[in-house]
C-alpha atoms as a PDB file:
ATOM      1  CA  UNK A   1       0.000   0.000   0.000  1.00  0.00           C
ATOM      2  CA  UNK A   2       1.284   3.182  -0.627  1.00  0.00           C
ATOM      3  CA  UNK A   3       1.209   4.343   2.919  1.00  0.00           C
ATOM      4  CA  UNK A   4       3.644   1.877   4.114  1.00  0.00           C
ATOM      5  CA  UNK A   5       5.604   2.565   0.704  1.00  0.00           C
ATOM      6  CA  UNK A   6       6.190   6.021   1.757  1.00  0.00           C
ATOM      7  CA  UNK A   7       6.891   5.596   5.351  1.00  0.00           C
ATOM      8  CA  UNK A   8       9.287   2.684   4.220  1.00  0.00           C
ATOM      9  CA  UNK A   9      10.791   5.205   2.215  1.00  0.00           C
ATOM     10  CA  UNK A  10      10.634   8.108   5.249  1.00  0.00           C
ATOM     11  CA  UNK A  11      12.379   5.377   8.073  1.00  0.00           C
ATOM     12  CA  UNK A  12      15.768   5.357   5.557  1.00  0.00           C
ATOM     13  CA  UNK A  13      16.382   8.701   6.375  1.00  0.00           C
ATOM     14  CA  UNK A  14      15.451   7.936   9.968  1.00  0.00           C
ATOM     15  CA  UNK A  15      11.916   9.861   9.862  1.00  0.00           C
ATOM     16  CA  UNK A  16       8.171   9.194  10.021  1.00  0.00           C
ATOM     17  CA  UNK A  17       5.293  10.673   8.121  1.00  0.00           C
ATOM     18  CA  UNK A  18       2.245  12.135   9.287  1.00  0.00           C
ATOM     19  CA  UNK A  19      -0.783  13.235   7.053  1.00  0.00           C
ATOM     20  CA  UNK A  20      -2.408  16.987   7.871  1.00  0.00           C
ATOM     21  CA  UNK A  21      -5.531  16.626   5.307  1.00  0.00           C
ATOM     22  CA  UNK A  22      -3.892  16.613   1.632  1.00  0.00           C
ATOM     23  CA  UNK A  23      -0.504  16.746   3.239  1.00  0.00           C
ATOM     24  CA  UNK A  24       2.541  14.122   3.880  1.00  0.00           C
ATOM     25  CA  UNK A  25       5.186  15.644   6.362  1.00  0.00           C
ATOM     26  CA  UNK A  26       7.899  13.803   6.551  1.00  0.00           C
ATOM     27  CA  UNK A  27      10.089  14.778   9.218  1.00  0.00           C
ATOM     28  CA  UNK A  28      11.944  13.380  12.976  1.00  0.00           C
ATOM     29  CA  UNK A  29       9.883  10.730  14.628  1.00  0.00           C
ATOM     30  CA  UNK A  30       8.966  12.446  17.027  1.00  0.00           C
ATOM     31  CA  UNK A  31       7.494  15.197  15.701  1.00  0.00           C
ATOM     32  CA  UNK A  32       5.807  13.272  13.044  1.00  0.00           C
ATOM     33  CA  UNK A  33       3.675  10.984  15.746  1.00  0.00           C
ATOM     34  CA  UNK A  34       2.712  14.221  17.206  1.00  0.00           C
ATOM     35  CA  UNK A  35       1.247  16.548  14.476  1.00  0.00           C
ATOM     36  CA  UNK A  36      -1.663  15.093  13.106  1.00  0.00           C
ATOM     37  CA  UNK A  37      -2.770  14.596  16.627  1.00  0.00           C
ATOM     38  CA  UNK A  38      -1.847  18.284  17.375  1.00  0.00           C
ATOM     39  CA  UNK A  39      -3.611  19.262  14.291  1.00  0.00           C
ATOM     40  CA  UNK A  40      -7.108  17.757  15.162  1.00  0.00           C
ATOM     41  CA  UNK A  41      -6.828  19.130  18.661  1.00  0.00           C
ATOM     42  CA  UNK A  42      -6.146  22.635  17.101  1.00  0.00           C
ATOM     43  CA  UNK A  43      -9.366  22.135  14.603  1.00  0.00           C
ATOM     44  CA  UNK A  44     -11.775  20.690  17.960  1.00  0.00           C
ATOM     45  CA  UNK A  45     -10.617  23.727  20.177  1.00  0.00           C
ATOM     46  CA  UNK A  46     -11.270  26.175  17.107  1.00  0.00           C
ATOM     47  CA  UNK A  47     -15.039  24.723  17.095  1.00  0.00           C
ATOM     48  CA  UNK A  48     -15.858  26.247  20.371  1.00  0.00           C
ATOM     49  CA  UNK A  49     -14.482  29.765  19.685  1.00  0.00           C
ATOM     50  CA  UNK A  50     -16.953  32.433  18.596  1.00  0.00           C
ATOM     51  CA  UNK A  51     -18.626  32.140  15.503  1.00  0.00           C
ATOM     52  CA  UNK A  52     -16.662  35.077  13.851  1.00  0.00           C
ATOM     53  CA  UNK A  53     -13.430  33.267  14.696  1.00  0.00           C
ATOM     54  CA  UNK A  54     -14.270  30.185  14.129  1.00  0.00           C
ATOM     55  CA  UNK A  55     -15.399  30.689  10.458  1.00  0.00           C
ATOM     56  CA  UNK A  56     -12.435  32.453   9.954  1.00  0.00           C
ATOM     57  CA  UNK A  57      -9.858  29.847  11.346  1.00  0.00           C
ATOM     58  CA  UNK A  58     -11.822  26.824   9.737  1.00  0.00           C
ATOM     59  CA  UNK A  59     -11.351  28.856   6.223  1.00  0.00           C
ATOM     60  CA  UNK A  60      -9.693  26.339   3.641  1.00  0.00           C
ATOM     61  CA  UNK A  61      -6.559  28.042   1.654  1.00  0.00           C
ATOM     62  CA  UNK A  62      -3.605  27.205   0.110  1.00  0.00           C
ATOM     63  CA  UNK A  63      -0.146  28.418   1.779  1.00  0.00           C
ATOM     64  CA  UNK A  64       3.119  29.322   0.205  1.00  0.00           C
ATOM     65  CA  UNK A  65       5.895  31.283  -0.029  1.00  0.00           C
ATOM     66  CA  UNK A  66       8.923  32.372  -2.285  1.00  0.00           C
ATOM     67  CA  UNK A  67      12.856  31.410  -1.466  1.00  0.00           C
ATOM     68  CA  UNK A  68      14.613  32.581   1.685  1.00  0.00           C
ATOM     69  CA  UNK A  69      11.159  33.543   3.345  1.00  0.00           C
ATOM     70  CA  UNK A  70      11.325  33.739   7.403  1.00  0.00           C
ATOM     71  CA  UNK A  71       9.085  31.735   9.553  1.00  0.00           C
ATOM     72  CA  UNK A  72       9.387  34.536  11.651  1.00  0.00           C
ATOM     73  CA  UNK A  73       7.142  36.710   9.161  1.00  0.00           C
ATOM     74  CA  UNK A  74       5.261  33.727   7.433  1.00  0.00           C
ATOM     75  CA  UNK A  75       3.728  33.194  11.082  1.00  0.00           C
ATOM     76  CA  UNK A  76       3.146  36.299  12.051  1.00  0.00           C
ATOM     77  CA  UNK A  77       1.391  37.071   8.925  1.00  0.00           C
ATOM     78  CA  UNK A  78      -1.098  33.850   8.706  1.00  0.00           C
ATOM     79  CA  UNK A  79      -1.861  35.312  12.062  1.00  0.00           C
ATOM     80  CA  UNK A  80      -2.983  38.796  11.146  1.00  0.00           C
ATOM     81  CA  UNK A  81      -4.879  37.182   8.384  1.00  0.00           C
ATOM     82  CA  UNK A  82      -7.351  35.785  11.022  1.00  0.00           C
ATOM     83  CA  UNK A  83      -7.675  39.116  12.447  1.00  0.00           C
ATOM     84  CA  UNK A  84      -5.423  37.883  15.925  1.00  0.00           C
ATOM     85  CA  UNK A  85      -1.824  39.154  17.437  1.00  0.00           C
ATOM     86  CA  UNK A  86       0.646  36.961  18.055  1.00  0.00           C
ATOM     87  CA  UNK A  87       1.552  37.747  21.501  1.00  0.00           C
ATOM     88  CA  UNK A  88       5.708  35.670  21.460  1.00  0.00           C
ATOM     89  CA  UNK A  89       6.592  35.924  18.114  1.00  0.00           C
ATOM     90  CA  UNK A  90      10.121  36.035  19.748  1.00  0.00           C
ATOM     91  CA  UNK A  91       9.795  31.952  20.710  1.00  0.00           C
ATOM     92  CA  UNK A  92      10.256  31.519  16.666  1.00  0.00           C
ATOM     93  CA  UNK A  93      14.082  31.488  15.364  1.00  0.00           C
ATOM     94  CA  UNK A  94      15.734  33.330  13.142  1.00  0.00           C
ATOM     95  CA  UNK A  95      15.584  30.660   9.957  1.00  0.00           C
ATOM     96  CA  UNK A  96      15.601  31.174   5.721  1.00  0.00           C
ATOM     97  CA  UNK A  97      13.768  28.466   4.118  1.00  0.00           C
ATOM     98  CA  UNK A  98      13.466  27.490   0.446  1.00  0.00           C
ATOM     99  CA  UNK A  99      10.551  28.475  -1.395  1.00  0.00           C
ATOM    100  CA  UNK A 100       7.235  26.047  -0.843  1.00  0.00           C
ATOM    101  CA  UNK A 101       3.868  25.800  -2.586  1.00  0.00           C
ATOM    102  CA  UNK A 102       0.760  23.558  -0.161  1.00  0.00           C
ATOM    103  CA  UNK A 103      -2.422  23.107  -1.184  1.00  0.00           C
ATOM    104  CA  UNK A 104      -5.771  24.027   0.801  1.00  0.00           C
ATOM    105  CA  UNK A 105      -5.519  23.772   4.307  1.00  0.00           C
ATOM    106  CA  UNK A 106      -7.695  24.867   7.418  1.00  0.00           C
ATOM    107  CA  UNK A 107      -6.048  27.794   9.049  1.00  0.00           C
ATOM    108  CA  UNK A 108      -5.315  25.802  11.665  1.00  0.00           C
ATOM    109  CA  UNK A 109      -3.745  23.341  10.112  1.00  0.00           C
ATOM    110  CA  UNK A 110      -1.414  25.371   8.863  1.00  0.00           C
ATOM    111  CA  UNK A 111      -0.289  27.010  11.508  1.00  0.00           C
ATOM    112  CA  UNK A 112       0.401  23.505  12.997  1.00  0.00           C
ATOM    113  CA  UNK A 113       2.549  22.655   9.702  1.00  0.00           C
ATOM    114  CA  UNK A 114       4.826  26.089  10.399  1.00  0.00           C
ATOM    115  CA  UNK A 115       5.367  25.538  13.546  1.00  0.00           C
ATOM    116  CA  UNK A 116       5.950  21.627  13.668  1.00  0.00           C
ATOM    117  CA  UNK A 117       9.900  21.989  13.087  1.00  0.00           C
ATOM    118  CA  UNK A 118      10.102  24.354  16.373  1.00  0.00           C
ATOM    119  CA  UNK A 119       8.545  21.673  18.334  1.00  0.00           C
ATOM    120  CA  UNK A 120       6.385  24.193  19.198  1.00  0.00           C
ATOM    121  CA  UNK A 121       1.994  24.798  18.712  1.00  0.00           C
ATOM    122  CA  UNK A 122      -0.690  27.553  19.578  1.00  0.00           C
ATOM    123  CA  UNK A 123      -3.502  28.460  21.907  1.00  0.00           C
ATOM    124  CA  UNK A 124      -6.115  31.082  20.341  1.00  0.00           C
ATOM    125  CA  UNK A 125      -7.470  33.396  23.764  1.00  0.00           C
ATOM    126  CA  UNK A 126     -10.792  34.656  21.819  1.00  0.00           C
ATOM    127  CA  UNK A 127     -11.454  37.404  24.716  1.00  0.00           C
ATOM    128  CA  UNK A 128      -7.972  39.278  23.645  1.00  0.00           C
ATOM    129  CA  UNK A 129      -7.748  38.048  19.813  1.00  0.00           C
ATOM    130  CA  UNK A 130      -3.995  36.645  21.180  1.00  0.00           C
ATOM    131  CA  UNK A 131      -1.680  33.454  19.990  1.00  0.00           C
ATOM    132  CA  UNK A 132       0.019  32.315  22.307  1.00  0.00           C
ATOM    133  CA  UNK A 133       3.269  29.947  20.947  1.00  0.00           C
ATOM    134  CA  UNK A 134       3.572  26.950  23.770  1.00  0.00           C
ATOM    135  CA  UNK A 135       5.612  23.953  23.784  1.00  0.00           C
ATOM    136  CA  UNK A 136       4.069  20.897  21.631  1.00  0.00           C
ATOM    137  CA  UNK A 137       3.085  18.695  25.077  1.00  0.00           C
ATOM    138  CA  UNK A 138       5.231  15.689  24.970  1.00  0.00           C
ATOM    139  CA  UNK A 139       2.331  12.787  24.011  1.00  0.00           C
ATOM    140  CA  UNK A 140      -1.151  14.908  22.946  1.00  0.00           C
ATOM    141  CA  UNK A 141      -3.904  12.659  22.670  1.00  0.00           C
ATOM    142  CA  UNK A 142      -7.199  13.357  21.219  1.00  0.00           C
ATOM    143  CA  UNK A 143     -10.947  12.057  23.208  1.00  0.00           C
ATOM    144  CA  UNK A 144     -13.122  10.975  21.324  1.00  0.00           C
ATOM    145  CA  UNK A 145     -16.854   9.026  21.769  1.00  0.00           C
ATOM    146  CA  UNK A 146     -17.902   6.120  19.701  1.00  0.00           C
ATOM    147  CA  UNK A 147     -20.954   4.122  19.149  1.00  0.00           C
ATOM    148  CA  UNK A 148     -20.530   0.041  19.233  1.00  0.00           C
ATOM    149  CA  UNK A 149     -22.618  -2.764  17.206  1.00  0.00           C
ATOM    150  CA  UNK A 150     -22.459  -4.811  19.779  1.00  0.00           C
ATOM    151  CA  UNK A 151     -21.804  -4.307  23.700  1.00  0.00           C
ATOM    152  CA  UNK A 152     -19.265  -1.847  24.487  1.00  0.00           C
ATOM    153  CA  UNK A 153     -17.968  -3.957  27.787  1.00  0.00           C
ATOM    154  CA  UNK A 154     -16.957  -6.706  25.288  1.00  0.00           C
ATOM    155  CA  UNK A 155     -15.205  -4.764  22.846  1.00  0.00           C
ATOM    156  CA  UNK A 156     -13.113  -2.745  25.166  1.00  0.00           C
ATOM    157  CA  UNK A 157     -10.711  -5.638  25.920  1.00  0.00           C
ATOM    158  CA  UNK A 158     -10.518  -6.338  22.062  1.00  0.00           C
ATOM    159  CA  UNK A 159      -9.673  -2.880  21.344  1.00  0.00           C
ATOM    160  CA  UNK A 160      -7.186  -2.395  24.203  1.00  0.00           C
ATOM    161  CA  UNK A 161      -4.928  -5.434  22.896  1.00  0.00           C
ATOM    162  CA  UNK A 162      -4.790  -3.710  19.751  1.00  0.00           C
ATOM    163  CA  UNK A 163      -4.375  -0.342  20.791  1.00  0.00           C
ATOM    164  CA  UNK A 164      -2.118  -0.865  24.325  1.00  0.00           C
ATOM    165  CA  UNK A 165      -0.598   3.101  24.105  1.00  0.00           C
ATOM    166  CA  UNK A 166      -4.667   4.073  23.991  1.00  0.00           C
ATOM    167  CA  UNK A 167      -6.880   4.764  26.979  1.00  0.00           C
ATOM    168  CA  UNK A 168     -10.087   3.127  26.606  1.00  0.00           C
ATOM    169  CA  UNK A 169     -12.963   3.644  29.064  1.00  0.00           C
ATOM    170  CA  UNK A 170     -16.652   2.103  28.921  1.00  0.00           C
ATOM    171  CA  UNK A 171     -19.487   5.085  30.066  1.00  0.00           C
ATOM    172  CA  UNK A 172     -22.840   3.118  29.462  1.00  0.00           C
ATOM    173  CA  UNK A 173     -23.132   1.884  25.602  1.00  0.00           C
ATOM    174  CA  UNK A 174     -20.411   3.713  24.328  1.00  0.00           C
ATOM    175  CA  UNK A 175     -16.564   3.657  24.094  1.00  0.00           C
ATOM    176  CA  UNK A 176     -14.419   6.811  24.900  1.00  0.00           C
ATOM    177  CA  UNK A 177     -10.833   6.538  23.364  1.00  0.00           C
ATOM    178  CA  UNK A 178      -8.308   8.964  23.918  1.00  0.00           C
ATOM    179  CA  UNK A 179      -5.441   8.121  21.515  1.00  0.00           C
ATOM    180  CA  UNK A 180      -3.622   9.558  18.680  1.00  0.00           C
ATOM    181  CA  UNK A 181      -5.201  10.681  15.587  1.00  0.00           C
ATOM    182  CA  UNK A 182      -3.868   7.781  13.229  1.00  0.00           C
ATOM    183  CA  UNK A 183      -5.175   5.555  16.370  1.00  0.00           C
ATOM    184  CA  UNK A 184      -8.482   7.076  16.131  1.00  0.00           C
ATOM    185  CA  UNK A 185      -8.341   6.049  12.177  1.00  0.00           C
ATOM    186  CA  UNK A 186      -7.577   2.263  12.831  1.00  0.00           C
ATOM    187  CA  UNK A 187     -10.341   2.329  15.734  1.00  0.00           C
ATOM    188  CA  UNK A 188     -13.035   3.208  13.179  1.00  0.00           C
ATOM    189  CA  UNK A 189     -12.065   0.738  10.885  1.00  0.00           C
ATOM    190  CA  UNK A 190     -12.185  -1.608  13.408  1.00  0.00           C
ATOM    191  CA  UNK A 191     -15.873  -0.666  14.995  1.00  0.00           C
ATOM    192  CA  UNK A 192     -16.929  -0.698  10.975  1.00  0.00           C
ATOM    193  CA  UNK A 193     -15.756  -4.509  10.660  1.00  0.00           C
ATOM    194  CA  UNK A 194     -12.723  -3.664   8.767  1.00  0.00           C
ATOM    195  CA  UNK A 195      -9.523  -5.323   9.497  1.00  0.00           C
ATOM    196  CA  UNK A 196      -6.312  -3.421  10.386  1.00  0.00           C
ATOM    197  CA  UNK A 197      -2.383  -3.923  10.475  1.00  0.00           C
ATOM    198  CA  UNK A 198      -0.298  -2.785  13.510  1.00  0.00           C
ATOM    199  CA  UNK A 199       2.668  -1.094  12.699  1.00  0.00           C
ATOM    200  CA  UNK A 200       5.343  -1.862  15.786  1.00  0.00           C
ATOM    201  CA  UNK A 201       6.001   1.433  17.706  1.00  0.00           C
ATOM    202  CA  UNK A 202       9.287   3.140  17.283  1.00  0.00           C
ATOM    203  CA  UNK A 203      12.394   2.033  19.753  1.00  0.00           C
ATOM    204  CA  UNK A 204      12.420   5.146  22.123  1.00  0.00           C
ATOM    205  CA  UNK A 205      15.800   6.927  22.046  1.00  0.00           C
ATOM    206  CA  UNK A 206      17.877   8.983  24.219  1.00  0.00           C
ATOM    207  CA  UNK A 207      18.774  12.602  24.597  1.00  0.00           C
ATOM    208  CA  UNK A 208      21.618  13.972  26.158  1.00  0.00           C
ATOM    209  CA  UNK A 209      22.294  17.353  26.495  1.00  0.00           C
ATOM    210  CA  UNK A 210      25.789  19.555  25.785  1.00  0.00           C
ATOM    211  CA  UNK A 211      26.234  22.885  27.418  1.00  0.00           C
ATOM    212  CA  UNK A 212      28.796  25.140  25.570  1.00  0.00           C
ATOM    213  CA  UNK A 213      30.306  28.290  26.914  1.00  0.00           C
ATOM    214  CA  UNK A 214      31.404  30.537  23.310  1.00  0.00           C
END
């Protein structure tokens, strides 16, 4: 399948992919597990802004920009677009980066894409029409509710062998998952009858740290 063709292609240069609706990142593990999970998080939190806000931050567009452009300035302008103030713009490096064309995306979404190689994502505060930049939180994990065909007592245990990094709780009929996004993806197939393959989760690695004195 051409998913696992392209993320067979992405772990020779030691990354992963993640899809942000017509868009493949490829990029470090890490941040790849994160974003589309990030992204969907973003896009639920922008549905309970006001409706003024929220039309204009679930607006579909396409994003680009020519060759040497700043993050810096790509940022802050995607956020004056929406009619907001971005209250850290200093938490973004100085950075040049070659010229890029992406189709339609939620304004949301891509603000998630510019900020994904900062390790770094946004909170919208509606009363002062602020972004705030914050660390991306280490593991984000998205709730959501589902209906079962059957009894939802019985399929929890199914459903937690399968999906053993997911937290699945039973309230009444129904199933509440919080998990990543691509999680969320196989757990539909699964409560439709479909069948799914488990990728293996990446090793962990280490970090150490090096202080310099220049």
């Amino acid at each position: 399948p051409l998913e696992e063709l392209l993320r067979e292609i992405a772990r020779q240069a030691d990354a992963e992919v993640a899809q942000i609706g017509s868009v493949l990142y490829v990029g470090p593990a890490t941040t790849a597990r994160r974003l589309a999970t990030l992204a969907a998080l973003r896009r639920q939190r922008a549905a309970d802004l006001p409706a003024d806000l929220k039309q204009r931050l679930s607006r579909s567009e396409p994003l680009s920009w020519p060759e040497l452009a700043q993050p810096r300035s790509l940022i802050g302008e995607l956020v004056a677009q929406a009619g907001l103030r971005l209250e850290n713009e200093n938490e973004i490096p100085l950075d040049l980066w070659p010229a890029t064309n992406l189709p339609s995306l939620v304004w949301t979404d891509r603000l998630t894409l510019l900020l994904a190689g900062f390790d770094l994502t946004f909170e919208v505060d509606a009363a002062s029409r602020m972004v705030r930049l914050v660390p991306q939180p280490e593991a984000p994990r998205l709730t959501k509710s589902y209906a079962t065909r059957g009894s939802a007592a019985a399929m929890a245990p199914q459903l937690r062998r399968l999906f053993p990094e997911a937290s699945i709780e039973v309230q009444g009929t129904r199933l509440v998952v919080a998990a990543r996004w691509e999680e969320h993806e196989q757990i539909d197939r699964v409560l439709s009858g479909q069948s799914v393959t488990r990728r293996p989760a990446p090793p962990k690695t280490s970090e150490k740290l090096y202080t310099l004195t220049v």
